[in-house]
Protein backbone atom coordinates (compact mmCIF):
# COMPACT_ATOMS: atom_id res chain seq x y z
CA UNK A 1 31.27 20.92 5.35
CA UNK A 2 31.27 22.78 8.91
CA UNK A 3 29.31 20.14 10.21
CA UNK A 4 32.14 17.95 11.23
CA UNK A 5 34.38 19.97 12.79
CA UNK A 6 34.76 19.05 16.26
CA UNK A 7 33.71 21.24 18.84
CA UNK A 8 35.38 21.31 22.56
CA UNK A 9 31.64 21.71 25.02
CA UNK A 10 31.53 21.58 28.87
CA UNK A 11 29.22 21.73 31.10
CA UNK A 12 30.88 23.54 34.66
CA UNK A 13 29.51 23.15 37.88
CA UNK A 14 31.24 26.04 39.72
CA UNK A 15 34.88 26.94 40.22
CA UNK A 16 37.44 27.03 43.10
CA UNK A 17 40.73 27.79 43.62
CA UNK A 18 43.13 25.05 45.36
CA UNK A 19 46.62 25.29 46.35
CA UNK A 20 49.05 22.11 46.04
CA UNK A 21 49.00 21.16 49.72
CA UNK A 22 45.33 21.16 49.53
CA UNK A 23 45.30 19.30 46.41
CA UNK A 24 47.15 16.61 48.06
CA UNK A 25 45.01 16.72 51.05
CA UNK A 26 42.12 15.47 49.38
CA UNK A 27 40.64 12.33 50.25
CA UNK A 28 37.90 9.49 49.04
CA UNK A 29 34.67 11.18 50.15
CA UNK A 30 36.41 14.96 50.69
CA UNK A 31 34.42 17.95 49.85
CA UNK A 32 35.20 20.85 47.34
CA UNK A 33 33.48 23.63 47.77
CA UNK A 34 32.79 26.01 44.27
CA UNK A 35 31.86 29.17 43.82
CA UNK A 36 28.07 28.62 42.75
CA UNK A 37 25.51 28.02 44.92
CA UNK A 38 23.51 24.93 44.20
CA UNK A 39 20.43 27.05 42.90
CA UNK A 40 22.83 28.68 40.37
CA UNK A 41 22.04 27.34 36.49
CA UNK A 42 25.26 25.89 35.33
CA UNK A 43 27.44 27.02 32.66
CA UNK A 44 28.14 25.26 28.85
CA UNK A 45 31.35 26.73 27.84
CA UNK A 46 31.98 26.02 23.50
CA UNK A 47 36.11 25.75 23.64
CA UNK A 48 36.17 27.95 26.59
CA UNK A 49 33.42 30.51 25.75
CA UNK A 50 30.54 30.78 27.72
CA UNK A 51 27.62 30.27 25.43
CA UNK A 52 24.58 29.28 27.60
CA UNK A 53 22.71 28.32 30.73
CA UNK A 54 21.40 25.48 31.83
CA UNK A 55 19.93 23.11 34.66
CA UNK A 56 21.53 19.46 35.34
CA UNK A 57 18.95 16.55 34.44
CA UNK A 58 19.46 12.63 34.71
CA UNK A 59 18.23 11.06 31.20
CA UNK A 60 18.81 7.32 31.15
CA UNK A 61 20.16 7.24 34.18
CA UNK A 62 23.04 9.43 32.89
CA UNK A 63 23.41 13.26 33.75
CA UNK A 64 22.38 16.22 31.36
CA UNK A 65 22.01 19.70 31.00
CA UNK A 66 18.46 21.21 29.88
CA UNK A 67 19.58 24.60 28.45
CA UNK A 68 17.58 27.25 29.77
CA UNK A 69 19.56 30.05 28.21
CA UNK A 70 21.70 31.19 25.61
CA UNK A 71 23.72 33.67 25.49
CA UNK A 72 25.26 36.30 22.53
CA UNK A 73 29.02 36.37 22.63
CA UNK A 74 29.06 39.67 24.45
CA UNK A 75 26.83 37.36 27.62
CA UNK A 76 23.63 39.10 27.13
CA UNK A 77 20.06 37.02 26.51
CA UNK A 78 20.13 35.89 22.90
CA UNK A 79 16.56 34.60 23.21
């Protein structure tokens, strides 16, 4: 029964905080710069919460995330 209820899952990079101006600024080939550094496993977030860890992979030439981590609801190690 559970099993089709749609779940909202993303996988985040890092985070930054732009104002409008900036926004608008942006241009084809521009640079962000997040919060993470690129050593940093990324995030999978489950409708917003932070569930688990992971590393980005290409799998059929598409990207992925190999979860190295997951995480109780209170962010500790659940494994």
């Amino acid at each position: 029964f559970i099993n089709d209820v749609k779940l909202d899952v993303a996988v985040e990079l890092g985070r930054t905080e732009l104002s409008i101006n900036q926004l608008l600024k942006l241009q084809k080939g521009g640079i962000i710069e997040l919060t993470k550094l690129s050593e940093e496993p990324l995030d999978l977030r489950v409708n917003g919460r932070l569930m688990a860890r992971g590393e980005a992979v290409i799998v059929n030439e598409m990207f992925g995330t190999r979860i190295t981590q997951i995480l109780n609801p209170d962010g500790e190690d659940a494994i």
